[in-house]
N, C-alpha and C. Protein backbone atom coordinates (compact mmCIF):
# COMPACT_ATOMS: atom_id res chain seq x y z
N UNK A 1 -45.15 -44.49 137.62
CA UNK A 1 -45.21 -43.50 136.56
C UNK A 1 -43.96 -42.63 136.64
N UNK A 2 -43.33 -42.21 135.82
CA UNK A 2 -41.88 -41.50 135.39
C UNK A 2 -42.71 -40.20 134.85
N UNK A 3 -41.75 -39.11 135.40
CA UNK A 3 -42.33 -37.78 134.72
C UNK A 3 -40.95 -37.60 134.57
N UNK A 4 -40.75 -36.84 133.47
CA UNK A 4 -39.55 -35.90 132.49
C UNK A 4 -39.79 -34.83 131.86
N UNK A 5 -39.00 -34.05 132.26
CA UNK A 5 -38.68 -32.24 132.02
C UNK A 5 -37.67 -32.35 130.80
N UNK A 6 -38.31 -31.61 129.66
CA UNK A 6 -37.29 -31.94 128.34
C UNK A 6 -36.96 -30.04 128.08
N UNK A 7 -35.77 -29.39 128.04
CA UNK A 7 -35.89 -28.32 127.79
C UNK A 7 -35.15 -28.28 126.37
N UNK A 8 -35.74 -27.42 125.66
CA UNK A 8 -35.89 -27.48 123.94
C UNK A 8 -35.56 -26.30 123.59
N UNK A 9 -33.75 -26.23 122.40
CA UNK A 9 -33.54 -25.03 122.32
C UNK A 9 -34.47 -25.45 120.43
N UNK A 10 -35.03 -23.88 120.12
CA UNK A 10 -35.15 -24.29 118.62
C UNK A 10 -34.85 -23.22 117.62
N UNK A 11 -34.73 -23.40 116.45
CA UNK A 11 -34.25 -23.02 115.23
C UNK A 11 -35.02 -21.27 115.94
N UNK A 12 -36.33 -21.16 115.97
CA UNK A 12 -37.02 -19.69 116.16
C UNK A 12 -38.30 -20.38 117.09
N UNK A 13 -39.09 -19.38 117.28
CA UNK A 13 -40.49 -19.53 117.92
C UNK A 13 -41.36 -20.35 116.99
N UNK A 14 -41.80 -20.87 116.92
CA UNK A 14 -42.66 -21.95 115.91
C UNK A 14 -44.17 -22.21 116.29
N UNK A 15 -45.29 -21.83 116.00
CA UNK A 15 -46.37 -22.67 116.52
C UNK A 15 -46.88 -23.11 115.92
N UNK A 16 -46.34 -23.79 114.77
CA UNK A 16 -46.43 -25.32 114.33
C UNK A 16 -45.79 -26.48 114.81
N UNK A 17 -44.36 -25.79 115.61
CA UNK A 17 -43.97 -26.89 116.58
C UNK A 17 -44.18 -26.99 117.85
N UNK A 18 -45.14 -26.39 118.25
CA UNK A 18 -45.28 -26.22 119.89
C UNK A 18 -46.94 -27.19 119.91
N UNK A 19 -47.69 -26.96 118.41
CA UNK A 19 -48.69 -28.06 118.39
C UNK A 19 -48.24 -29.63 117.92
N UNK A 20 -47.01 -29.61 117.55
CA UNK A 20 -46.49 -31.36 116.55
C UNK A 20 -46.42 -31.59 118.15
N UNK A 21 -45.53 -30.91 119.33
CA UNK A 21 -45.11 -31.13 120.52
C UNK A 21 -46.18 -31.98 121.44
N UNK A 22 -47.13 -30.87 121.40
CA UNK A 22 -48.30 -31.58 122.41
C UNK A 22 -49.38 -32.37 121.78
N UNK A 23 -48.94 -32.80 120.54
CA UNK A 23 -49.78 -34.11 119.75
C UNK A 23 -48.60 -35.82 119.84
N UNK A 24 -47.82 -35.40 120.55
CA UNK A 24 -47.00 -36.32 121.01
C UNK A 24 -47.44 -37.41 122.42
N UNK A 25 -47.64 -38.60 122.16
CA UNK A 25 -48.36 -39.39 123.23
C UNK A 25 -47.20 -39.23 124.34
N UNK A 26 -47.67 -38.96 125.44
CA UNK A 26 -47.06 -39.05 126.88
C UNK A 26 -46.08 -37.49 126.94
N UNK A 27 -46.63 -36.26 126.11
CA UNK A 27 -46.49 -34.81 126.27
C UNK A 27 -47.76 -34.49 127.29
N UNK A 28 -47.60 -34.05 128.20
CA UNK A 28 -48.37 -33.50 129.18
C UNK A 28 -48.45 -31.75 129.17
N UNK A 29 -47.43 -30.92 128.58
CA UNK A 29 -47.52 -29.94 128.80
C UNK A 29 -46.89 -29.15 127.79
N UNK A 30 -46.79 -28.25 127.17
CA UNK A 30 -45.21 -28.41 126.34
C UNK A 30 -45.89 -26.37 126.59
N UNK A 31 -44.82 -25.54 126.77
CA UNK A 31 -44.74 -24.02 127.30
C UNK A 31 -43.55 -23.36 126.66
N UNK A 32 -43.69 -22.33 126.00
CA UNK A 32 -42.61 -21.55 125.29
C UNK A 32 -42.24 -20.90 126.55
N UNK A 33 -40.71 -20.78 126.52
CA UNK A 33 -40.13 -20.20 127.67
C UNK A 33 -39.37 -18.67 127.34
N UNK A 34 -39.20 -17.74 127.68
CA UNK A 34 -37.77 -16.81 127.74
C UNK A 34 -36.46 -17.30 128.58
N UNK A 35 -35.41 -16.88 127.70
CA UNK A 35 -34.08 -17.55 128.28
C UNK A 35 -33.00 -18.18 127.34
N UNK A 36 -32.24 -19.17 127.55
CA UNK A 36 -31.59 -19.72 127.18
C UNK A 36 -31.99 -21.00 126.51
N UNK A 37 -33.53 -21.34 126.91
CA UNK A 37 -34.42 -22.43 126.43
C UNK A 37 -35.58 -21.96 125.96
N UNK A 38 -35.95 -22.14 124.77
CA UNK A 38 -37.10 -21.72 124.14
C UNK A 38 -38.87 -22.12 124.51
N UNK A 39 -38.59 -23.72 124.75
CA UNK A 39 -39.73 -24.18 125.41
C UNK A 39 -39.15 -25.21 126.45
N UNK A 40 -40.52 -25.67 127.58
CA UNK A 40 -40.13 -26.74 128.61
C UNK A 40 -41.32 -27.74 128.37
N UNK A 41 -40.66 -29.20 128.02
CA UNK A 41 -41.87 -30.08 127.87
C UNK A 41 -42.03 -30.66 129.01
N UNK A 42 -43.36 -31.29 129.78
CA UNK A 42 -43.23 -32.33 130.81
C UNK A 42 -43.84 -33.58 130.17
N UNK A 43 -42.98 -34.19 130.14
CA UNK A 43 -43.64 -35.94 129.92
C UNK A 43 -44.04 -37.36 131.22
N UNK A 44 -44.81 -37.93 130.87
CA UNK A 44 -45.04 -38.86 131.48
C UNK A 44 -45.27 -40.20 130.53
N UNK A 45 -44.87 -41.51 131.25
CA UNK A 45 -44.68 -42.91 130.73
C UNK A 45 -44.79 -43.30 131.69
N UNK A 46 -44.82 -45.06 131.42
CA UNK A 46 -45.01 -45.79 132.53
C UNK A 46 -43.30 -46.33 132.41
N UNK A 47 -42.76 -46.39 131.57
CA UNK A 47 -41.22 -46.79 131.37
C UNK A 47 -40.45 -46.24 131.13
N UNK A 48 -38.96 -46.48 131.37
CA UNK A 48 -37.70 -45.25 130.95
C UNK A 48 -37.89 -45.65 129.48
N UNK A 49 -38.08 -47.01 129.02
CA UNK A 49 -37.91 -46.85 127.69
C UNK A 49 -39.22 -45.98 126.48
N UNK A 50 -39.90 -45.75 127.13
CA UNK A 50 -40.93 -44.98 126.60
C UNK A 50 -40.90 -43.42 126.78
N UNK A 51 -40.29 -43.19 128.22
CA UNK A 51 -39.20 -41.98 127.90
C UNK A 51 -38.66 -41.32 127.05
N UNK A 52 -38.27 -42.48 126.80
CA UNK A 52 -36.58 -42.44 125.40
C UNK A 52 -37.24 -42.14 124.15
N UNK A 53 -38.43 -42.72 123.88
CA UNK A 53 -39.24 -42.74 123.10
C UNK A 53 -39.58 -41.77 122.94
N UNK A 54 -40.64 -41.03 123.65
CA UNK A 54 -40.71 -39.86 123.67
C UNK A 54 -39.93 -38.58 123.46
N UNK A 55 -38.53 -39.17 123.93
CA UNK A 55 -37.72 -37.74 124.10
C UNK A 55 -37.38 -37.85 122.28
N UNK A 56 -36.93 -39.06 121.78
CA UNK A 56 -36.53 -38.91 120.49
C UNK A 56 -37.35 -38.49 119.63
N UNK A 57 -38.68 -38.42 119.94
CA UNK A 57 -39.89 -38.10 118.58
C UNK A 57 -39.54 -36.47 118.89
N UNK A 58 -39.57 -35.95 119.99
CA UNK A 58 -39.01 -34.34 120.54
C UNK A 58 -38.09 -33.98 119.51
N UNK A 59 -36.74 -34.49 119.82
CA UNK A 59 -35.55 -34.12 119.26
C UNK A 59 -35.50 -34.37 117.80
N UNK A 60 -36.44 -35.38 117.33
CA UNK A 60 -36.43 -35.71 115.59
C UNK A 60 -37.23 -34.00 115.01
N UNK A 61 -38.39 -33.61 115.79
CA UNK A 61 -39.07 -32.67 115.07
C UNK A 61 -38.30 -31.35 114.40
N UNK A 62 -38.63 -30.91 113.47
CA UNK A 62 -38.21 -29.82 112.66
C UNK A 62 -38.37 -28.78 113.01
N UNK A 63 -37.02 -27.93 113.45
CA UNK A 63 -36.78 -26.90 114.44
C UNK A 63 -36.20 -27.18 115.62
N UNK A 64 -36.29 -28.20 116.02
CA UNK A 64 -35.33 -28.31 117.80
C UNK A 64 -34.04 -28.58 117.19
N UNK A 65 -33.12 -27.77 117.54
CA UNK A 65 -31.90 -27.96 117.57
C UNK A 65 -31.30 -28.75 118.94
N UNK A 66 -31.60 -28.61 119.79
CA UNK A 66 -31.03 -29.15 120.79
C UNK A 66 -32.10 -29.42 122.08
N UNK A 67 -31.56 -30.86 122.81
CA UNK A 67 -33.03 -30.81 124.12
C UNK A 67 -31.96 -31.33 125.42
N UNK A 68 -32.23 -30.43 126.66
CA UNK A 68 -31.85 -31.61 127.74
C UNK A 68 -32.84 -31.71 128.46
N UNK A 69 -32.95 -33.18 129.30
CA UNK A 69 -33.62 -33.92 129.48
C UNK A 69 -33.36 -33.98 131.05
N UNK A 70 -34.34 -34.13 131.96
CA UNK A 70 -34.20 -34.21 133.52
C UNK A 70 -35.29 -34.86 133.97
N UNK A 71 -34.81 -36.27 134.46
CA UNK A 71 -36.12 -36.99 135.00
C UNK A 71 -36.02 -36.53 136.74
N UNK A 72 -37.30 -37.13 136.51
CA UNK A 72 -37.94 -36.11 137.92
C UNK A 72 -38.21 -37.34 138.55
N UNK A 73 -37.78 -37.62 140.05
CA UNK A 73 -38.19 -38.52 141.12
C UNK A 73 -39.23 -37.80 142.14
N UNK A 74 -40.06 -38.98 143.01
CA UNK A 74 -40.87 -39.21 143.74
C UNK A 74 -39.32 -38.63 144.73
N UNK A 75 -39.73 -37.61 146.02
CA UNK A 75 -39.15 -37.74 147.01
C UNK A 75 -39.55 -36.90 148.21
């Protein structure tokens, strides 16, 4: 199992996009933040390419201007 930390700058505060967020298959968490990042998503998949998947349905939604992405290892 792959877990990924997606941090999400967006257009304003939205909570119509913080629910599109966590109606997203393999969103585990999704948290409005203070800072330089507005919210922090955690995802889980069984594949990087489902990852990818995931991260792009993120970055397509209306209001994220920008996301980086940090996969997280077992260590």
């Amino acid at each position: 199992m792959l877990m990924a930390y997606v941090l999400v700058n967006t257009e304003e505060y939205d909570v119509q996009l913080m629910k599109m967020l966590r109606k997203i298959k393999g969103v585990e968490e999704a948290c409005p933040l203070y800072g330089v990042y507005d919210v922090i998503v955690k995802t889980k998949a069984d594949t990087m390419d489902e990852i990818k998947d995931i991260h792009n349905k993120i970055r397509k939604l209306e209001g994220v201007r920008q996301t980086l992405t940090m996969i997280a290892h077992e260590g």
